[in-house]
PDB file of N, CA and C in Angstrom:
ATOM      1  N   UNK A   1       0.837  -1.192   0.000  1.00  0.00           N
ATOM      2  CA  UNK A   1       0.000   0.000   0.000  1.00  0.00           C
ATOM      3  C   UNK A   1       0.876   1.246   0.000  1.00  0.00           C
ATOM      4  N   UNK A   2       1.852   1.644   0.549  1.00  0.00           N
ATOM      5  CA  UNK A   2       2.675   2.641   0.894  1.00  0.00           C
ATOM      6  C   UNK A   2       3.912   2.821  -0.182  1.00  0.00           C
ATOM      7  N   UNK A   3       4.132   1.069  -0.936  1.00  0.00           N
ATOM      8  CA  UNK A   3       4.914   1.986  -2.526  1.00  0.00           C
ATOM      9  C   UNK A   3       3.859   2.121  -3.055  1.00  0.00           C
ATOM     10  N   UNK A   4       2.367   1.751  -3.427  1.00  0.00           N
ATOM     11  CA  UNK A   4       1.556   2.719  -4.186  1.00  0.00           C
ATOM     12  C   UNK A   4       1.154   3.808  -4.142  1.00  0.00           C
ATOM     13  N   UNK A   5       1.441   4.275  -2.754  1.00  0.00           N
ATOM     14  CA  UNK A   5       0.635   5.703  -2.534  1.00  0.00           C
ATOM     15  C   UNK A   5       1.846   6.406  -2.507  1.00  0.00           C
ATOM     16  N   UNK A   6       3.299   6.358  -2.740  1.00  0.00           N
ATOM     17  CA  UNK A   6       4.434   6.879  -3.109  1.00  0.00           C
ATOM     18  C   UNK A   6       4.621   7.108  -4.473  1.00  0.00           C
ATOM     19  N   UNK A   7       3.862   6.534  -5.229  1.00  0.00           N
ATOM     20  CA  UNK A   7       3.391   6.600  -6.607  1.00  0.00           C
ATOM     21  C   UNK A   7       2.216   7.760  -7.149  1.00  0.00           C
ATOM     22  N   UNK A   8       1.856   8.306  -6.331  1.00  0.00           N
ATOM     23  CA  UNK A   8       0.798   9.387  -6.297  1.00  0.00           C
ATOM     24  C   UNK A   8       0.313   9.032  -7.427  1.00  0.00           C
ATOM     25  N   UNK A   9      -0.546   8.021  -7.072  1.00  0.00           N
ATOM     26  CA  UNK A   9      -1.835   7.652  -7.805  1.00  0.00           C
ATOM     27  C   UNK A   9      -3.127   8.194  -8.052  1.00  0.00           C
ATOM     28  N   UNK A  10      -3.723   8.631  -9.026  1.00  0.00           N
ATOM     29  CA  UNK A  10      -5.424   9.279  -9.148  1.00  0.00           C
ATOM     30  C   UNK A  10      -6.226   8.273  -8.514  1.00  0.00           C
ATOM     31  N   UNK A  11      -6.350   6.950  -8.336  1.00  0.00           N
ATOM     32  CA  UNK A  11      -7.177   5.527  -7.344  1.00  0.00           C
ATOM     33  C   UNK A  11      -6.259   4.746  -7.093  1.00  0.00           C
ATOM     34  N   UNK A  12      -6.669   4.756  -6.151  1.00  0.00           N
ATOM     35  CA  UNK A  12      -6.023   3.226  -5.376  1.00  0.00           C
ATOM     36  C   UNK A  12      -7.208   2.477  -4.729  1.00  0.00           C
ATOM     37  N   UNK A  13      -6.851   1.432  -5.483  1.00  0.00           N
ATOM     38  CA  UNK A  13      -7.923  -0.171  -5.194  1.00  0.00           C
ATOM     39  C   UNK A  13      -7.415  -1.023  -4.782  1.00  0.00           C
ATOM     40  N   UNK A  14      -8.101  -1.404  -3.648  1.00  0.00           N
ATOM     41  CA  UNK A  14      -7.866  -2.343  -2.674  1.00  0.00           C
ATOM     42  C   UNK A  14      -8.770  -3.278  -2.377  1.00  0.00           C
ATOM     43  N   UNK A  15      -8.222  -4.831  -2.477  1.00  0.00           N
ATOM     44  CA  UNK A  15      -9.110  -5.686  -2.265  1.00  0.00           C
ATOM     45  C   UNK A  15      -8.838  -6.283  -1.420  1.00  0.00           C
ATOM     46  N   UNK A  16      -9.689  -5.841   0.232  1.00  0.00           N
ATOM     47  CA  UNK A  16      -9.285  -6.515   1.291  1.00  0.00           C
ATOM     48  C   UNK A  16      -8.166  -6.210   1.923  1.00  0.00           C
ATOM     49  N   UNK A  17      -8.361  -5.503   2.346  1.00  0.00           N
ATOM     50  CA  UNK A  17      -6.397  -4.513   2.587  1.00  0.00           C
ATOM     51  C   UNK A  17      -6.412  -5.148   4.307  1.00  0.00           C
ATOM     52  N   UNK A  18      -7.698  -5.462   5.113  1.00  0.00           N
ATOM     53  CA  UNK A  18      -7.564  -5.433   6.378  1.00  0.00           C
ATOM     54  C   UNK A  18      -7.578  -7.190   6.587  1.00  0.00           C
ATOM     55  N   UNK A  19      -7.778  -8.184   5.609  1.00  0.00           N
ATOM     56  CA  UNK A  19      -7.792  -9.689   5.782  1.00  0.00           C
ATOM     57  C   UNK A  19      -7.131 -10.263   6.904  1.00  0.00           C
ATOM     58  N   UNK A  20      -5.558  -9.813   6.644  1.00  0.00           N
ATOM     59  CA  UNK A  20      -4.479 -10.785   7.547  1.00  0.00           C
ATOM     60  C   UNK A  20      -4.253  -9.746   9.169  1.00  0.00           C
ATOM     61  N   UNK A  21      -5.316  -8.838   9.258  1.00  0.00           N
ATOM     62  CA  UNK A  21      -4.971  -7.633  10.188  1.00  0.00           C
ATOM     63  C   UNK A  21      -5.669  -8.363  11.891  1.00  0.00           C
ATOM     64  N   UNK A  22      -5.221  -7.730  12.445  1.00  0.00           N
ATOM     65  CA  UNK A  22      -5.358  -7.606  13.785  1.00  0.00           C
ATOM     66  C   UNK A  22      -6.759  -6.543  13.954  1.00  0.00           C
ATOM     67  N   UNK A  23      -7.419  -6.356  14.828  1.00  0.00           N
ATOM     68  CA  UNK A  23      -8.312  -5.399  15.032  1.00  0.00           C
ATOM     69  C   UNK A  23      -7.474  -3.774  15.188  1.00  0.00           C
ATOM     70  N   UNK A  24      -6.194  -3.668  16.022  1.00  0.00           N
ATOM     71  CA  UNK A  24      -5.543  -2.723  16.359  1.00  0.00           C
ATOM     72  C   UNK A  24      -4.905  -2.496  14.691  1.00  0.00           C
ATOM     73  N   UNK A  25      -4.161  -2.819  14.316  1.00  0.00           N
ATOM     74  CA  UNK A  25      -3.252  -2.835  12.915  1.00  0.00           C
ATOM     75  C   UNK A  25      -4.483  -2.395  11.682  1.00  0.00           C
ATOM     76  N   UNK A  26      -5.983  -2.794  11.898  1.00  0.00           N
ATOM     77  CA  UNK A  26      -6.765  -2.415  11.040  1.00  0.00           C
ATOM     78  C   UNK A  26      -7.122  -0.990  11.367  1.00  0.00           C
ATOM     79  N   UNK A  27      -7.096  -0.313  12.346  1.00  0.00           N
ATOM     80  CA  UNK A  27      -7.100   0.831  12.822  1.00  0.00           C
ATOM     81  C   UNK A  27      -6.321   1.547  12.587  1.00  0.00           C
ATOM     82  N   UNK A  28      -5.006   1.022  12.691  1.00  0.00           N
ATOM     83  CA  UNK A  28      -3.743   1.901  12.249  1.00  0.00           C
ATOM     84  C   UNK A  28      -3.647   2.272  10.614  1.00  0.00           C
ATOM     85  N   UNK A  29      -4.023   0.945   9.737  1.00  0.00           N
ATOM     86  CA  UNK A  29      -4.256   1.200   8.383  1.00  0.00           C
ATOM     87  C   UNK A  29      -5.055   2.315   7.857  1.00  0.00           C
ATOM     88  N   UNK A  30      -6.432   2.314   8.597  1.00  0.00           N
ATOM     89  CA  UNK A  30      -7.778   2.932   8.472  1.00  0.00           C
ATOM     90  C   UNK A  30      -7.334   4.627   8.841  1.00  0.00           C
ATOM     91  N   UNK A  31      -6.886   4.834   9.870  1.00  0.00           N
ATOM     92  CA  UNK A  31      -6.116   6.497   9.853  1.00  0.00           C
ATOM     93  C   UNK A  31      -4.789   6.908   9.292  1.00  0.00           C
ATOM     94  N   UNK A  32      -3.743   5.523   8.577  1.00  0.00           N
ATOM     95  CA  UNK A  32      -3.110   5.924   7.439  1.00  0.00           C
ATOM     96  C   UNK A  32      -3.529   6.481   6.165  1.00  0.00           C
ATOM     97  N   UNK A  33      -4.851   5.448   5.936  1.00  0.00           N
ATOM     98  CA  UNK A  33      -5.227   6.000   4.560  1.00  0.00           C
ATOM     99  C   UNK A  33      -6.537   7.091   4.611  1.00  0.00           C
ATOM    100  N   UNK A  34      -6.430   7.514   5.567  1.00  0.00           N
ATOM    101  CA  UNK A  34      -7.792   8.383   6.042  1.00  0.00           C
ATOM    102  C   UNK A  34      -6.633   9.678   6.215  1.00  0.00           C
ATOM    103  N   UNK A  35      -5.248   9.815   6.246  1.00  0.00           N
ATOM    104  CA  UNK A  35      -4.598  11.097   6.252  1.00  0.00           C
ATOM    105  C   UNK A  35      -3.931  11.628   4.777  1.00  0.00           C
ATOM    106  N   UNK A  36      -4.565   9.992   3.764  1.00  0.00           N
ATOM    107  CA  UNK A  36      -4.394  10.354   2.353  1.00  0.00           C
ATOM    108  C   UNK A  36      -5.533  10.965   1.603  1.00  0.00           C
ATOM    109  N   UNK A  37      -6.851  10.873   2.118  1.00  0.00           N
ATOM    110  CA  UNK A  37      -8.310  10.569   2.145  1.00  0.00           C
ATOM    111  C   UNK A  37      -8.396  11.858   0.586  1.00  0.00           C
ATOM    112  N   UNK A  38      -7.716  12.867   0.670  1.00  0.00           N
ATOM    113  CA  UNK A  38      -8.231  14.251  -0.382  1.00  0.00           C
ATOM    114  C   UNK A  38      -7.111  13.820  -1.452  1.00  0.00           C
ATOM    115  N   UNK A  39      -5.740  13.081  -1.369  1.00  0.00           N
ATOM    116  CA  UNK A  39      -5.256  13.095  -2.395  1.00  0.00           C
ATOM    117  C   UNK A  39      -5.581  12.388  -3.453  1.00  0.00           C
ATOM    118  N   UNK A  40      -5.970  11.075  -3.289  1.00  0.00           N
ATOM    119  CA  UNK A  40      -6.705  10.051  -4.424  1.00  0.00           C
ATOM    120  C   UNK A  40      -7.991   9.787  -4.203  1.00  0.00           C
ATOM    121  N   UNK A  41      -8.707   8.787  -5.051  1.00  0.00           N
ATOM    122  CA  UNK A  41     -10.009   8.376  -4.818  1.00  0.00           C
ATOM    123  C   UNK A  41      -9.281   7.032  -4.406  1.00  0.00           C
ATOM    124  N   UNK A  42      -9.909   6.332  -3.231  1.00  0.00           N
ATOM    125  CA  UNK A  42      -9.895   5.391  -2.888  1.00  0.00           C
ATOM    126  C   UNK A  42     -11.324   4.394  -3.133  1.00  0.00           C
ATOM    127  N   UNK A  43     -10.844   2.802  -3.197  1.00  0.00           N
ATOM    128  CA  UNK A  43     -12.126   2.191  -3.592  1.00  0.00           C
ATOM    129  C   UNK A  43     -11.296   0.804  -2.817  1.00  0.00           C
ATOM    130  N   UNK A  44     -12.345   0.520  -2.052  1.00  0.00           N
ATOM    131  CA  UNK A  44     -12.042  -0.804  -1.138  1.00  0.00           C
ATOM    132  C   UNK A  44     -13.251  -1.664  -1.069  1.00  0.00           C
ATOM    133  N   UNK A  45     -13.131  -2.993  -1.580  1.00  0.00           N
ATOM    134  CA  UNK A  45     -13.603  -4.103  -1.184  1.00  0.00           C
ATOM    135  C   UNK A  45     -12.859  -4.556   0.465  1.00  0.00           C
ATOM    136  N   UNK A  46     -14.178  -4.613   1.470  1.00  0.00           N
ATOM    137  CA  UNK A  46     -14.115  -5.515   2.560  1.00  0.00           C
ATOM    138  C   UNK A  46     -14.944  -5.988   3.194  1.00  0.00           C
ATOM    139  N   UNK A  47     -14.936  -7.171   4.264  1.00  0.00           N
ATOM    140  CA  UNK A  47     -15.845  -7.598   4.479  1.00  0.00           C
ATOM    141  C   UNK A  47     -15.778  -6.781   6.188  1.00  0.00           C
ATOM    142  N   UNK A  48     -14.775  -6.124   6.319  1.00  0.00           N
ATOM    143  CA  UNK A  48     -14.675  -5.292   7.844  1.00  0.00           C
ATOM    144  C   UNK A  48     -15.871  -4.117   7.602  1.00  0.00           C
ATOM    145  N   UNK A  49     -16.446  -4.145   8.932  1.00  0.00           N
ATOM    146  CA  UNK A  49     -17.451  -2.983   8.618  1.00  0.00           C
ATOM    147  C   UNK A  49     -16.952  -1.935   9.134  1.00  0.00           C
ATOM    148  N   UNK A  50     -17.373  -0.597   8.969  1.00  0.00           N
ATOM    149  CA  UNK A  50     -16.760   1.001   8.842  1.00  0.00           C
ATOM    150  C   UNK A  50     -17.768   1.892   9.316  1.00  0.00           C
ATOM    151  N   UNK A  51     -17.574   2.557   9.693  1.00  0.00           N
ATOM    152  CA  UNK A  51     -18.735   3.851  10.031  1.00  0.00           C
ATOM    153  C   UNK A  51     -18.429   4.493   8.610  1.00  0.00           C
ATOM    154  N   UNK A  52     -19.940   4.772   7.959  1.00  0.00           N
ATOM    155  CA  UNK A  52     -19.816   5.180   7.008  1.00  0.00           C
ATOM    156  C   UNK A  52     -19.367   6.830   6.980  1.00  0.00           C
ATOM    157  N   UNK A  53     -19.004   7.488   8.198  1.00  0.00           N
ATOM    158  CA  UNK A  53     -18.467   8.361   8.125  1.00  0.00           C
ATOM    159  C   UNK A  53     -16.748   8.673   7.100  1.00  0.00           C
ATOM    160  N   UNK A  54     -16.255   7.801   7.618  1.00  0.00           N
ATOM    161  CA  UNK A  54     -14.960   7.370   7.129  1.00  0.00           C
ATOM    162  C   UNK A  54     -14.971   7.735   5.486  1.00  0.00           C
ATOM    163  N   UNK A  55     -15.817   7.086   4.311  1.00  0.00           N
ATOM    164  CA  UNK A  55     -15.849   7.384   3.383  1.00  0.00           C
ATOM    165  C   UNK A  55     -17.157   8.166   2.156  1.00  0.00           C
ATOM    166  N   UNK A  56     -16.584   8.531   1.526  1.00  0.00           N
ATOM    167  CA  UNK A  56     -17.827   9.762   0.502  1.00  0.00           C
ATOM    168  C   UNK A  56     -18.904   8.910   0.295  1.00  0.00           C
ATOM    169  N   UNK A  57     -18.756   7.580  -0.159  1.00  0.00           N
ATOM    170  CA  UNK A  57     -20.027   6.996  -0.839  1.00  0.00           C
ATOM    171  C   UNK A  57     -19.654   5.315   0.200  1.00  0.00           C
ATOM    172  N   UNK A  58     -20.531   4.403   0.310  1.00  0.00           N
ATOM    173  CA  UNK A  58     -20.901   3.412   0.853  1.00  0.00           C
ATOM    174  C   UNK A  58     -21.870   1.959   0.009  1.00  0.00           C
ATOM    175  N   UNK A  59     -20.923   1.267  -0.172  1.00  0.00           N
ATOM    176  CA  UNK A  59     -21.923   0.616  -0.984  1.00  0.00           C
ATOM    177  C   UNK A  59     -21.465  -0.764  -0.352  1.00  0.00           C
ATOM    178  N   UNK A  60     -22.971  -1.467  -0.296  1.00  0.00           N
ATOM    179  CA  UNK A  60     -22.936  -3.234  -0.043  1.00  0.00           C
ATOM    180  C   UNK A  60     -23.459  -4.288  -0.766  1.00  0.00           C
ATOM    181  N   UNK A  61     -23.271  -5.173  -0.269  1.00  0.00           N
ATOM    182  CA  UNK A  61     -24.096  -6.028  -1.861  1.00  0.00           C
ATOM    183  C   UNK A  61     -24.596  -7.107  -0.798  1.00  0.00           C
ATOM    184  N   UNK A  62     -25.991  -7.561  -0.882  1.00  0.00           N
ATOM    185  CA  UNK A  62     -26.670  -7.759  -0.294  1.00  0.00           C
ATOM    186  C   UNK A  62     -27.952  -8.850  -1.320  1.00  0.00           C
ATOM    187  N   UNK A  63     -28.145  -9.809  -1.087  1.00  0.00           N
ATOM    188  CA  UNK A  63     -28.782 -10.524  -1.991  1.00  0.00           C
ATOM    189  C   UNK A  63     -28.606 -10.225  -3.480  1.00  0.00           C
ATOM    190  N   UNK A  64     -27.808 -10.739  -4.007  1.00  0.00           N
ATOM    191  CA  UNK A  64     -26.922 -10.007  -4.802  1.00  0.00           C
ATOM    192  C   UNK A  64     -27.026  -8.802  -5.785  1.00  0.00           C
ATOM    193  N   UNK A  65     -27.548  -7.789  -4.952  1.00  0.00           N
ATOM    194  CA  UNK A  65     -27.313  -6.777  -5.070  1.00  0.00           C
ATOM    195  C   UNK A  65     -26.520  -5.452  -4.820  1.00  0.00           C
ATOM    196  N   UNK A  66     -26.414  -4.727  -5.487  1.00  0.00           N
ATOM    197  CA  UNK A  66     -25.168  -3.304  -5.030  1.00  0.00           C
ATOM    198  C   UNK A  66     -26.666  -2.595  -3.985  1.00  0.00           C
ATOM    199  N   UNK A  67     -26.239  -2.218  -3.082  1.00  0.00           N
ATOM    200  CA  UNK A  67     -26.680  -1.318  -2.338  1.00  0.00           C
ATOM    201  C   UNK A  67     -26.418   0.010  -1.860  1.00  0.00           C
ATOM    202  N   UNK A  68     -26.528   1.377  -2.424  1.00  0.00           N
ATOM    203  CA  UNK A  68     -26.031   2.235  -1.494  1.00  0.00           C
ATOM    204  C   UNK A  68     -26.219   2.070  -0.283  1.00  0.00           C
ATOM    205  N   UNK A  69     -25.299   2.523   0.733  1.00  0.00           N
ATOM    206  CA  UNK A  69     -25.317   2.787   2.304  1.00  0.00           C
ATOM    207  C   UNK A  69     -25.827   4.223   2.757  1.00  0.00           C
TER     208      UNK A  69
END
């Protein structure tokens, strides 16, 4: 994650960035990329849930459907 965002990327996509994480270490990730939050668009697949405060738009999929949040 950190050589891509040294790459000053327009998106960074992430699938599952918090899988192999700890509850604490997913926290630490979550206000790393929350102090990048205005430079790129970020887009994350996870199955960790978030206060949808955290990001602009919220979406779930739910009987297999996309859902806004």
């Amino acid at each position: 994650i950190i050589r891509s965002i040294l790459k000053k990327p327009k998106v960074l996509i992430l699938d599952e960035p918090f899988s192999s994480l700890d509850k604490e270490n997913q926290k630490n990730l979550i206000e790393f990329l929350m102090e990048y939050k205005n430079k790129f668009t970020l887009i994350m697949s996870t199955h960790v849930n978030f206060s949808s405060e955290l990001f602009d738009l919220n979406f779930e999929i739910k009987n297999k459907k996309l859902e806004r949040l």
